[in-house]
PDB file of N, CA and C in Angstrom:
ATOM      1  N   UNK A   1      -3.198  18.225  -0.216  1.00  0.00           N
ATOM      2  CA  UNK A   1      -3.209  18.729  -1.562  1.00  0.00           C
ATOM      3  C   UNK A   1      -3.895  17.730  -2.476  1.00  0.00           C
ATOM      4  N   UNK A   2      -4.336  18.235  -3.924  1.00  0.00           N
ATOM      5  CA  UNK A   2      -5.091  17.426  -4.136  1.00  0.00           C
ATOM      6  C   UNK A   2      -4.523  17.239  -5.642  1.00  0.00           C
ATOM      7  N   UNK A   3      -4.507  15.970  -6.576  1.00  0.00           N
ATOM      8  CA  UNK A   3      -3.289  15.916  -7.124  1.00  0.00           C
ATOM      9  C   UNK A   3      -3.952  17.003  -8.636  1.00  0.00           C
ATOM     10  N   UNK A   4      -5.252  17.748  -8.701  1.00  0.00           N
ATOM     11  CA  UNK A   4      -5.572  18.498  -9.962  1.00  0.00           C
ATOM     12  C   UNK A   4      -4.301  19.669  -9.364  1.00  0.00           C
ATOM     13  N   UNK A   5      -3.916  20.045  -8.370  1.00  0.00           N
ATOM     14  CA  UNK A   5      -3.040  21.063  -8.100  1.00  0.00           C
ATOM     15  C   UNK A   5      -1.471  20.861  -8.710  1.00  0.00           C
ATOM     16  N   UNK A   6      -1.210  19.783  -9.295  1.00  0.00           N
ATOM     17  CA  UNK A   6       0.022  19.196  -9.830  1.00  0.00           C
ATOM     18  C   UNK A   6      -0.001  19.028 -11.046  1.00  0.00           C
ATOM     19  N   UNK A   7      -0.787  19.533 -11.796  1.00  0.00           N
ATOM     20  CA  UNK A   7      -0.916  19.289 -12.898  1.00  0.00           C
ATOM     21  C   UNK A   7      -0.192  19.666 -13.840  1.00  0.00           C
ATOM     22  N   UNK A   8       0.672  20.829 -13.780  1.00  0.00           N
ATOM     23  CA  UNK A   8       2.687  20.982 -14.457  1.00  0.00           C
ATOM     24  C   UNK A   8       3.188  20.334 -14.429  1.00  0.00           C
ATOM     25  N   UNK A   9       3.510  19.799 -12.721  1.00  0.00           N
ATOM     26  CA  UNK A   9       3.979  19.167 -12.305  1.00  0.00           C
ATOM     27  C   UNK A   9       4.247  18.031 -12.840  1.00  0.00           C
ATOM     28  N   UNK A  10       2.958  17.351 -13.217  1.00  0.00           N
ATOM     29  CA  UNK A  10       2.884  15.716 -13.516  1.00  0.00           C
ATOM     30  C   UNK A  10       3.101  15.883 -15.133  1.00  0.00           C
ATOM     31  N   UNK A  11       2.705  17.254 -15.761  1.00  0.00           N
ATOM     32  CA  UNK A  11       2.760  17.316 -17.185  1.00  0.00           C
ATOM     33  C   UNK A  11       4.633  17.377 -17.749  1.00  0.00           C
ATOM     34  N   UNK A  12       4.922  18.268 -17.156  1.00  0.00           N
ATOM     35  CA  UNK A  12       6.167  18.428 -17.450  1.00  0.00           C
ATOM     36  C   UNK A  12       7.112  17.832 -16.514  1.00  0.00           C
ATOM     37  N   UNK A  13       7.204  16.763 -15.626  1.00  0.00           N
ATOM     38  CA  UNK A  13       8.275  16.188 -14.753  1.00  0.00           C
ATOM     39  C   UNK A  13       9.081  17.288 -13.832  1.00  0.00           C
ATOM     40  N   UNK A  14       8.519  17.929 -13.796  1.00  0.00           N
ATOM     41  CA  UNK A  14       8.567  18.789 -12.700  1.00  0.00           C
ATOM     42  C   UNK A  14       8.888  18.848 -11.206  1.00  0.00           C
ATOM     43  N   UNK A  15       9.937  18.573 -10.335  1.00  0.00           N
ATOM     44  CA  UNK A  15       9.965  18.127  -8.819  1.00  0.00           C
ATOM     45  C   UNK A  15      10.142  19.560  -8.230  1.00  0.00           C
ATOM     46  N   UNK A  16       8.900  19.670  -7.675  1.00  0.00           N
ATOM     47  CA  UNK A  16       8.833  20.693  -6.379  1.00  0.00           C
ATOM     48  C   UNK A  16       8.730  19.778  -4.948  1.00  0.00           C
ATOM     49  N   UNK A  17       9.069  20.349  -4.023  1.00  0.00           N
ATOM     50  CA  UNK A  17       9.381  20.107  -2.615  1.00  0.00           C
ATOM     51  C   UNK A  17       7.737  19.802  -2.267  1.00  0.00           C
ATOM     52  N   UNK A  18       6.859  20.640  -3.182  1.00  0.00           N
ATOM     53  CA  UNK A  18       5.342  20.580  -2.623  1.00  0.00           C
ATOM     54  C   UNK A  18       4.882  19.282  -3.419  1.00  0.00           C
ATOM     55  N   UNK A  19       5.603  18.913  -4.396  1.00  0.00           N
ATOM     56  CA  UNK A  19       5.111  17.928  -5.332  1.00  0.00           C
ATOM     57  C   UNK A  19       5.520  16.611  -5.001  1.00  0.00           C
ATOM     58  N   UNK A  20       6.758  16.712  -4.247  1.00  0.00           N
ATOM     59  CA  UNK A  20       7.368  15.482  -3.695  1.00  0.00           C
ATOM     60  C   UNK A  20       6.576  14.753  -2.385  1.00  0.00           C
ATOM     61  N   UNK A  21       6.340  15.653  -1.805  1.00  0.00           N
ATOM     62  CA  UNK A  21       6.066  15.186  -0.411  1.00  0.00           C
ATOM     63  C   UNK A  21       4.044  15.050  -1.042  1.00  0.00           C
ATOM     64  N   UNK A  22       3.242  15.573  -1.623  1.00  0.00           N
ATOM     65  CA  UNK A  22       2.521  14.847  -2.561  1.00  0.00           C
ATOM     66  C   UNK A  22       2.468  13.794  -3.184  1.00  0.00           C
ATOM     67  N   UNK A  23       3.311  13.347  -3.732  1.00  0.00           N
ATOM     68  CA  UNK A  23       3.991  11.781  -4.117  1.00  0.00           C
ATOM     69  C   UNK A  23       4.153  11.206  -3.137  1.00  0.00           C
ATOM     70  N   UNK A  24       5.220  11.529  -1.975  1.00  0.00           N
ATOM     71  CA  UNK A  24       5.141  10.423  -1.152  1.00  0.00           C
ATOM     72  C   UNK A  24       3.715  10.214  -0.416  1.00  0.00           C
ATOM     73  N   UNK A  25       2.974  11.052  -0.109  1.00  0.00           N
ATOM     74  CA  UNK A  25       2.203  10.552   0.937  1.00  0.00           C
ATOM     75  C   UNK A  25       0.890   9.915   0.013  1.00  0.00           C
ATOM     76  N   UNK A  26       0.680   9.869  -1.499  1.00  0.00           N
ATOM     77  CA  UNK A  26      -0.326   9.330  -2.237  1.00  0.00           C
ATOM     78  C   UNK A  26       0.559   7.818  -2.614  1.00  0.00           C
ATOM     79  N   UNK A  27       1.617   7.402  -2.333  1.00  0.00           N
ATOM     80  CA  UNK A  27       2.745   6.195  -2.488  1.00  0.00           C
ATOM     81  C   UNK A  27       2.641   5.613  -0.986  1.00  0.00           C
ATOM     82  N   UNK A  28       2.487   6.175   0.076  1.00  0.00           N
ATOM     83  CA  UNK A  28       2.339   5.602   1.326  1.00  0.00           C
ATOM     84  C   UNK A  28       0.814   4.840   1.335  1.00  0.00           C
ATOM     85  N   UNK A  29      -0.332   5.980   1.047  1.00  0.00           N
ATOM     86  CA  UNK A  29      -1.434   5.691   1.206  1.00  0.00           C
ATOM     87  C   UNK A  29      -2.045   4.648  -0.001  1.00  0.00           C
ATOM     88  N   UNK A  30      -1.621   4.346  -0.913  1.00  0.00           N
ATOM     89  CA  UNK A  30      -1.564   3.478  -1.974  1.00  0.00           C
ATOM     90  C   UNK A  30      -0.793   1.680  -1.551  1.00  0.00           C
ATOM     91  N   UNK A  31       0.080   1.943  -1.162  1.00  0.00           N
ATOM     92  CA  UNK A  31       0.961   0.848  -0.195  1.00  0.00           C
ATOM     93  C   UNK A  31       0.275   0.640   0.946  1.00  0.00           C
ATOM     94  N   UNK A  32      -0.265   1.501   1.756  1.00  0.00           N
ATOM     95  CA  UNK A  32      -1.287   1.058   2.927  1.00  0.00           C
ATOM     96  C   UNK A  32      -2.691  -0.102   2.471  1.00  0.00           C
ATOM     97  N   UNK A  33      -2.997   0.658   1.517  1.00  0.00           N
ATOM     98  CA  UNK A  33      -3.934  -0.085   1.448  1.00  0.00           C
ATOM     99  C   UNK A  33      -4.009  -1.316   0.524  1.00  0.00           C
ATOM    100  N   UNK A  34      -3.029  -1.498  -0.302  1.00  0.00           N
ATOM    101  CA  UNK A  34      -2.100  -2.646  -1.129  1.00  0.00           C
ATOM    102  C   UNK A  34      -2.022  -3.725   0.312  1.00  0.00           C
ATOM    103  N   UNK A  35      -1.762  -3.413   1.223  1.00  0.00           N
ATOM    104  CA  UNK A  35      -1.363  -4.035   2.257  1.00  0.00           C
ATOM    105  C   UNK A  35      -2.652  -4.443   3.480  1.00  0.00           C
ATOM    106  N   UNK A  36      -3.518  -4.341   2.876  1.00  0.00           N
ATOM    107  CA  UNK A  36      -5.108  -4.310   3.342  1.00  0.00           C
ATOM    108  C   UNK A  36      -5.179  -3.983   4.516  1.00  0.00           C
ATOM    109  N   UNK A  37      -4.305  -2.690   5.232  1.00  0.00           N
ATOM    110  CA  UNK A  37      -3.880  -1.708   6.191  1.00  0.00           C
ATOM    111  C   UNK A  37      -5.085  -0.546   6.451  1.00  0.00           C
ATOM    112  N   UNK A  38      -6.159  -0.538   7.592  1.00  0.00           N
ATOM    113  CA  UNK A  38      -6.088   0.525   7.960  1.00  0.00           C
ATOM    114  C   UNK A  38      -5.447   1.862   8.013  1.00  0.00           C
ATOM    115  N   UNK A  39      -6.392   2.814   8.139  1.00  0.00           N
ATOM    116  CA  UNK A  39      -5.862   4.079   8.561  1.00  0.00           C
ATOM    117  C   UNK A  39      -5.379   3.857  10.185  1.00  0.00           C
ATOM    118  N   UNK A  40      -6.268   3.266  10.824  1.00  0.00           N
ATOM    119  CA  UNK A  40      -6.525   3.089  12.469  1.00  0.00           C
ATOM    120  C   UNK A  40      -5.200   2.108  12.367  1.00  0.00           C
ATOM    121  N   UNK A  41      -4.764   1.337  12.074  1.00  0.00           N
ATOM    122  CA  UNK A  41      -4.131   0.329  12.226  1.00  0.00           C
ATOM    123  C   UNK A  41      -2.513   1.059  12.204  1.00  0.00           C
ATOM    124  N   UNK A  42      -2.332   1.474  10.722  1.00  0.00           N
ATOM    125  CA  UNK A  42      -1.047   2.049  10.569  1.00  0.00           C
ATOM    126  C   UNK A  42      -0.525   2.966  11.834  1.00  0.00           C
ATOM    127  N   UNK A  43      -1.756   3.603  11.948  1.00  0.00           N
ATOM    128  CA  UNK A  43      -1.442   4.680  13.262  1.00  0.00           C
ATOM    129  C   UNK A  43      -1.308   3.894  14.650  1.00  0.00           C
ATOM    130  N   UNK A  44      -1.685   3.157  15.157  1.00  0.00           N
ATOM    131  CA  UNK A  44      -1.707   2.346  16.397  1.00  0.00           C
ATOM    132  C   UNK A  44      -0.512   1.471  15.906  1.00  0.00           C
ATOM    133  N   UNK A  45      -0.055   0.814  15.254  1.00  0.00           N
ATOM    134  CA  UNK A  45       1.378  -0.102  14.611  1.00  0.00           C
ATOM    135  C   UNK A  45       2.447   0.971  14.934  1.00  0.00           C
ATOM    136  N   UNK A  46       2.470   2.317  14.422  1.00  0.00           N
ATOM    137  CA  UNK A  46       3.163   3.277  14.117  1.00  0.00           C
ATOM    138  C   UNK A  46       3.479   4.337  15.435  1.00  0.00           C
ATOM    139  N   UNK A  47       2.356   4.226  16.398  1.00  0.00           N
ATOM    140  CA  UNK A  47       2.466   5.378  17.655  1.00  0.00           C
ATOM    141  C   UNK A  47       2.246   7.033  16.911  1.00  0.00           C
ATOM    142  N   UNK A  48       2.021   7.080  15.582  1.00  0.00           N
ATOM    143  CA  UNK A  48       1.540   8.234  15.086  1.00  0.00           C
ATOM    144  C   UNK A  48      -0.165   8.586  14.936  1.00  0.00           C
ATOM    145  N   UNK A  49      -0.633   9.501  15.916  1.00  0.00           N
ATOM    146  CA  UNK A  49      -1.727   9.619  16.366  1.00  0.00           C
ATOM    147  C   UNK A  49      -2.873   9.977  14.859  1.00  0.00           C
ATOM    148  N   UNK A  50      -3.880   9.440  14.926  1.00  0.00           N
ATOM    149  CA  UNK A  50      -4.384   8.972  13.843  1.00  0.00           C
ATOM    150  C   UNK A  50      -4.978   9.949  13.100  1.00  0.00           C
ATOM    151  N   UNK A  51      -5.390  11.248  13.716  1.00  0.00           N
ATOM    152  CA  UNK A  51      -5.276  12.692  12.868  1.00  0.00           C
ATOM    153  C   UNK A  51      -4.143  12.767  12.210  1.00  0.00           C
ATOM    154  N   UNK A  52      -2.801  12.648  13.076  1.00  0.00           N
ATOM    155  CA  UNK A  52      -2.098  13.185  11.804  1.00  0.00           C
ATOM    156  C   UNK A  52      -1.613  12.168  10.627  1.00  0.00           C
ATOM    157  N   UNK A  53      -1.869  10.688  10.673  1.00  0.00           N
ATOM    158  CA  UNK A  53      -2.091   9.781   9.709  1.00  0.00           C
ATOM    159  C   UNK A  53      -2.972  10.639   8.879  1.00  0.00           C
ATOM    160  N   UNK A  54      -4.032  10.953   8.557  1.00  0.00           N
ATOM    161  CA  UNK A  54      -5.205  11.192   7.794  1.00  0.00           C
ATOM    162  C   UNK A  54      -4.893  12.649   7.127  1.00  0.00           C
ATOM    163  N   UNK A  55      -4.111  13.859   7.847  1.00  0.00           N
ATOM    164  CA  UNK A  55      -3.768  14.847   7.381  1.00  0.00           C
ATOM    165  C   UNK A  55      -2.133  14.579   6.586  1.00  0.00           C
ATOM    166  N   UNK A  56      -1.753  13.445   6.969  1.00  0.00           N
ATOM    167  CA  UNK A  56      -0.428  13.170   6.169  1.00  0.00           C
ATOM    168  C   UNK A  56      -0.874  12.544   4.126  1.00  0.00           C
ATOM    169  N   UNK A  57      -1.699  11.718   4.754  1.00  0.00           N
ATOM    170  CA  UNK A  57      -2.619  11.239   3.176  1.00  0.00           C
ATOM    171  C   UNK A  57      -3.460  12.492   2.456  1.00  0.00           C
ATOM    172  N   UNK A  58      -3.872  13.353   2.967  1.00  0.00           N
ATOM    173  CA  UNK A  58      -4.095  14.413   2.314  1.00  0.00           C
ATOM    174  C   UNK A  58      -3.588  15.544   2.223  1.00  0.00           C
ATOM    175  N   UNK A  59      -2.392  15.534   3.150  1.00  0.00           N
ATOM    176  CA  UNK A  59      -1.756  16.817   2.355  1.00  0.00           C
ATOM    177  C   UNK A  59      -0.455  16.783   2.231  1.00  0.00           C
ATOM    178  N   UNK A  60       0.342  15.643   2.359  1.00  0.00           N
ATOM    179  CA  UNK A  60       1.788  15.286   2.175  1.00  0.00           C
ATOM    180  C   UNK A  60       2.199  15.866   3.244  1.00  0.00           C
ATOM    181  N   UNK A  61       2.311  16.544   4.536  1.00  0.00           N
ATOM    182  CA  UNK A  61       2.867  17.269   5.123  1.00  0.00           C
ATOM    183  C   UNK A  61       2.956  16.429   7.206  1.00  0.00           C
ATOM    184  N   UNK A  62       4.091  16.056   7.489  1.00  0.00           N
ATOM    185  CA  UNK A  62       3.767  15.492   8.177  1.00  0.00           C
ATOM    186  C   UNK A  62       5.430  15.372   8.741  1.00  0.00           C
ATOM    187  N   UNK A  63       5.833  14.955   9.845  1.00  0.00           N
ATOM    188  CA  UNK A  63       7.086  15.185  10.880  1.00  0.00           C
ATOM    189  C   UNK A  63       7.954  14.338  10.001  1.00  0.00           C
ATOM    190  N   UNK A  64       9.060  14.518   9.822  1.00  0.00           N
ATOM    191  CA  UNK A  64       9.919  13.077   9.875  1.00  0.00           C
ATOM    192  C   UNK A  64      10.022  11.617  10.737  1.00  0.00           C
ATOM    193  N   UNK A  65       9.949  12.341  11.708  1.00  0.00           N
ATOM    194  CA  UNK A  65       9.869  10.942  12.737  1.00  0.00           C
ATOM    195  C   UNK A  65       8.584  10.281  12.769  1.00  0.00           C
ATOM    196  N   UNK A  66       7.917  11.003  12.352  1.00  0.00           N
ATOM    197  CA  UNK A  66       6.393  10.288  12.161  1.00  0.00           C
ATOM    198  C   UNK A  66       6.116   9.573  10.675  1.00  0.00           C
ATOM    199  N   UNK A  67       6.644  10.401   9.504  1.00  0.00           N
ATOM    200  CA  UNK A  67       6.940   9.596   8.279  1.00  0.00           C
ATOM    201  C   UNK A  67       7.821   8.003   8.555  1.00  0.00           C
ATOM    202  N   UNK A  68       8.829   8.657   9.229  1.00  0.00           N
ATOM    203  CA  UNK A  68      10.243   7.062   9.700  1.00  0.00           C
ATOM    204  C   UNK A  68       9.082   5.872  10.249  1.00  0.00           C
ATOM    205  N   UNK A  69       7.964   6.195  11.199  1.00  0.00           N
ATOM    206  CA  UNK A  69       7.631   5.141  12.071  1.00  0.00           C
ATOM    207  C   UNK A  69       6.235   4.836  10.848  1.00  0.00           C
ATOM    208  N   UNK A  70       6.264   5.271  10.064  1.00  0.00           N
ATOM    209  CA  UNK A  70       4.971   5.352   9.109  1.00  0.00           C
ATOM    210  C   UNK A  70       5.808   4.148   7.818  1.00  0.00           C
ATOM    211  N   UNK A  71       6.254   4.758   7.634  1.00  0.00           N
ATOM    212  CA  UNK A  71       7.436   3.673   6.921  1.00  0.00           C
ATOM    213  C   UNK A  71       8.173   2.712   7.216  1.00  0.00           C
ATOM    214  N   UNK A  72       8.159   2.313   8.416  1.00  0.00           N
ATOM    215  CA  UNK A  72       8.630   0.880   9.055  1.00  0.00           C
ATOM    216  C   UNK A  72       7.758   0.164   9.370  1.00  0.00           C
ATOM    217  N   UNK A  73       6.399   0.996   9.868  1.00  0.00           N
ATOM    218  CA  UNK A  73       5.101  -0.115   9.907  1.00  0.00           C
ATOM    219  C   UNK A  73       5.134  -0.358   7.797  1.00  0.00           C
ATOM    220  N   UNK A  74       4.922   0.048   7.444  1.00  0.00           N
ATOM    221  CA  UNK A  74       4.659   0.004   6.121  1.00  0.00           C
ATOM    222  C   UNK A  74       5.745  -1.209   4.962  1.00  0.00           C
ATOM    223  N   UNK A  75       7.044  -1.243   5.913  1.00  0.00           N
ATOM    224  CA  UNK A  75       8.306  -2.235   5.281  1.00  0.00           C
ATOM    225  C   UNK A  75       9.080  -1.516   4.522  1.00  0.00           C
ATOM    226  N   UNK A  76       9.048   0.023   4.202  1.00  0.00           N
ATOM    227  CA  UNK A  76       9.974   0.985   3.586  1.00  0.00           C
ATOM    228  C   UNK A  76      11.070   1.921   3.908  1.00  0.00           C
ATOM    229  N   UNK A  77      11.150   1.591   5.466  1.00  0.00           N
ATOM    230  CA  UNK A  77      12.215   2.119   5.654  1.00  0.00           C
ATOM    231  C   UNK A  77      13.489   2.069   5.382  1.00  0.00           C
ATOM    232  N   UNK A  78      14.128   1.226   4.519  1.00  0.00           N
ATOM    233  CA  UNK A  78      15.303   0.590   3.779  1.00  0.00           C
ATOM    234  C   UNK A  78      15.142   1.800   2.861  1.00  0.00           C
ATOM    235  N   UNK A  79      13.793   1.898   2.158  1.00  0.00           N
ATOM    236  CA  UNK A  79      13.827   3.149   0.789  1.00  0.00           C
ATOM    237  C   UNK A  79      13.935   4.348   1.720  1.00  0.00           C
ATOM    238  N   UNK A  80      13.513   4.916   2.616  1.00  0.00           N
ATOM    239  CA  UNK A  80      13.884   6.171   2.974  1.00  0.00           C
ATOM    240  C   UNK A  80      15.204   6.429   3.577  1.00  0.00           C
ATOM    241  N   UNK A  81      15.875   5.467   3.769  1.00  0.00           N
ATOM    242  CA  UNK A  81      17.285   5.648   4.564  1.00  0.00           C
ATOM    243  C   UNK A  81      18.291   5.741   3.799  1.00  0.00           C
ATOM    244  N   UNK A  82      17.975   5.361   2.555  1.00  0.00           N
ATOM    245  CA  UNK A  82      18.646   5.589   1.220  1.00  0.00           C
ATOM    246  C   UNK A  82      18.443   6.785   0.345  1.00  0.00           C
ATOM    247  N   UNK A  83      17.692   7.698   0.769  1.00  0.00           N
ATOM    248  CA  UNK A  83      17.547   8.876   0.738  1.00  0.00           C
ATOM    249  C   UNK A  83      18.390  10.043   0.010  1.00  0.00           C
ATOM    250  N   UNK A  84      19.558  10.356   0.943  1.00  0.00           N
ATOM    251  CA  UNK A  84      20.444  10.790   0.749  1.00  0.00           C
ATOM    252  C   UNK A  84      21.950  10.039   0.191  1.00  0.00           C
ATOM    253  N   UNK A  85      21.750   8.935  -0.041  1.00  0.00           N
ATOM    254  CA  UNK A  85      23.133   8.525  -0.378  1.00  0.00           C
ATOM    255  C   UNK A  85      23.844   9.009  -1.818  1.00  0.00           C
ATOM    256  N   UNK A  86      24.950   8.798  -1.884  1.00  0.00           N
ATOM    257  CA  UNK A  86      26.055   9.289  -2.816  1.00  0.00           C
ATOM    258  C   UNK A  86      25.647   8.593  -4.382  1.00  0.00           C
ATOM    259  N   UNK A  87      25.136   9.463  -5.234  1.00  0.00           N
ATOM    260  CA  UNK A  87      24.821   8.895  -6.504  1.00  0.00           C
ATOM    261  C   UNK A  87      25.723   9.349  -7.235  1.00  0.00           C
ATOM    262  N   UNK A  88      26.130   7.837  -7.912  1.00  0.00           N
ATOM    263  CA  UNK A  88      27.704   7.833  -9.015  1.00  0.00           C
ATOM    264  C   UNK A  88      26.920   8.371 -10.480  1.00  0.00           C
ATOM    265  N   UNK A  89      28.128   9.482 -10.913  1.00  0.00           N
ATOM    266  CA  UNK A  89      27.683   9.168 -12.789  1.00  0.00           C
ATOM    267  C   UNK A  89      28.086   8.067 -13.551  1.00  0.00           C
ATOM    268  N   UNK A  90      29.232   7.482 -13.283  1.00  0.00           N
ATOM    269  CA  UNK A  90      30.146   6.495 -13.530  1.00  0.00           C
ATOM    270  C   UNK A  90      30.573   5.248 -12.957  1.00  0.00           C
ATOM    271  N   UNK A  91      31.076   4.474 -13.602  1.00  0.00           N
ATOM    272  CA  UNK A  91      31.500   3.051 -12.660  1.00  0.00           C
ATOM    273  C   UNK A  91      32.310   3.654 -12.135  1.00  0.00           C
ATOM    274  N   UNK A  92      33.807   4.382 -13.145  1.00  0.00           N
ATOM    275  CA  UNK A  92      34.962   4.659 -12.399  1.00  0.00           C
ATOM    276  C   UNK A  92      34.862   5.444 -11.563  1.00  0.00           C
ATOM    277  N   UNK A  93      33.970   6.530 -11.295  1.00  0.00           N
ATOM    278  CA  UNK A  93      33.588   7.635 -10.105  1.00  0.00           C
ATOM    279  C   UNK A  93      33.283   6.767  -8.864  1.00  0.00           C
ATOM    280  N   UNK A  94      32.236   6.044  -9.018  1.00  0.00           N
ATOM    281  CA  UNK A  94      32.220   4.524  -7.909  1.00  0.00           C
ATOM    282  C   UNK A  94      33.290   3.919  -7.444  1.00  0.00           C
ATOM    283  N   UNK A  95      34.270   3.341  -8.277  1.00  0.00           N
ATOM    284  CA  UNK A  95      35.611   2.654  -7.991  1.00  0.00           C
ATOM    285  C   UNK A  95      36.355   3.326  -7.262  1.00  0.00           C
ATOM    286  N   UNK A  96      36.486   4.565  -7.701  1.00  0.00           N
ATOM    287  CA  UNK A  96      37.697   5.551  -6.928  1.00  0.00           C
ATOM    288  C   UNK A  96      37.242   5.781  -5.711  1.00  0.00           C
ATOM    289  N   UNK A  97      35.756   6.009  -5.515  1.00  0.00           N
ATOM    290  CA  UNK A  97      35.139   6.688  -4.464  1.00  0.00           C
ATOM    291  C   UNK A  97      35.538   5.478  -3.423  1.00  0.00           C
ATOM    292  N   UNK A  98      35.391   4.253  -3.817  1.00  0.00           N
ATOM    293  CA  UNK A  98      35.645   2.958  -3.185  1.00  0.00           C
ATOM    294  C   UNK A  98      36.837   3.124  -2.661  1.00  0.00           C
ATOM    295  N   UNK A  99      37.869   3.181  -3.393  1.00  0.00           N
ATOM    296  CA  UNK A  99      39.499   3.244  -3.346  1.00  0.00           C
ATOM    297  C   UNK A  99      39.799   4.130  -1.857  1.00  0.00           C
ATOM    298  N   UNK A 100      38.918   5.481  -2.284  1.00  0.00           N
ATOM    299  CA  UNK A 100      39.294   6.098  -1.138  1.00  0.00           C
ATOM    300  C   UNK A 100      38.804   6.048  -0.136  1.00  0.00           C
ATOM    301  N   UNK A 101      37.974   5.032   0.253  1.00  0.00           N
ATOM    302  CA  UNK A 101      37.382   4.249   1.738  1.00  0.00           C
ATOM    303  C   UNK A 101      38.084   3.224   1.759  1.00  0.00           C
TER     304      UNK A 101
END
């Protein structure tokens, strides 16, 4: 995808599922190369075959397990594993939640 297709999106803060996975893979490919990382490289580091490296940077769309090994060559897998965790509104919502572990 190409990011003139996001253009609500980016205007009004907008999170679509198509817009997210757009973000991540223009945040991967931005960090790749921050990291003076090949395309060839990430993919051979990663065991993710290097077509679908190149179709992941252009169209956000790409396996999980292949994002996971894309993101550990990369040093981000700490941010994706945190993913889903439990977000507090409150300290005391935190505390209690604590209490009851």
């Amino acid at each position: 995808m190409k990011e003139q297709d996001f253009t609500f999106e980016e205007q009004f803060g907008v999170m679509t599922p198509e817009y997210a996975s757009y973000l991540i893979a223009k945040q991967a490919k931005e960090l790749r190369k921050h990291q003076h990382l090949t395309q060839k490289e990430v993919a051979t580091r990663s065991g993710v075959p290097l077509p679908t490296l190149r179709y992941f940077e252009q169209t956000g769309k790409i396996s999980l397990s292949a994002l996971l090994n894309i993101a550990s060559v990369l040093g981000c897998l700490d941010d994706v594993s945190s993913l889903f965790k439990k977000k507090y509104v409150s300290l005391e919502e935190m505390i209690q939640d604590e209490e009851q572990n």
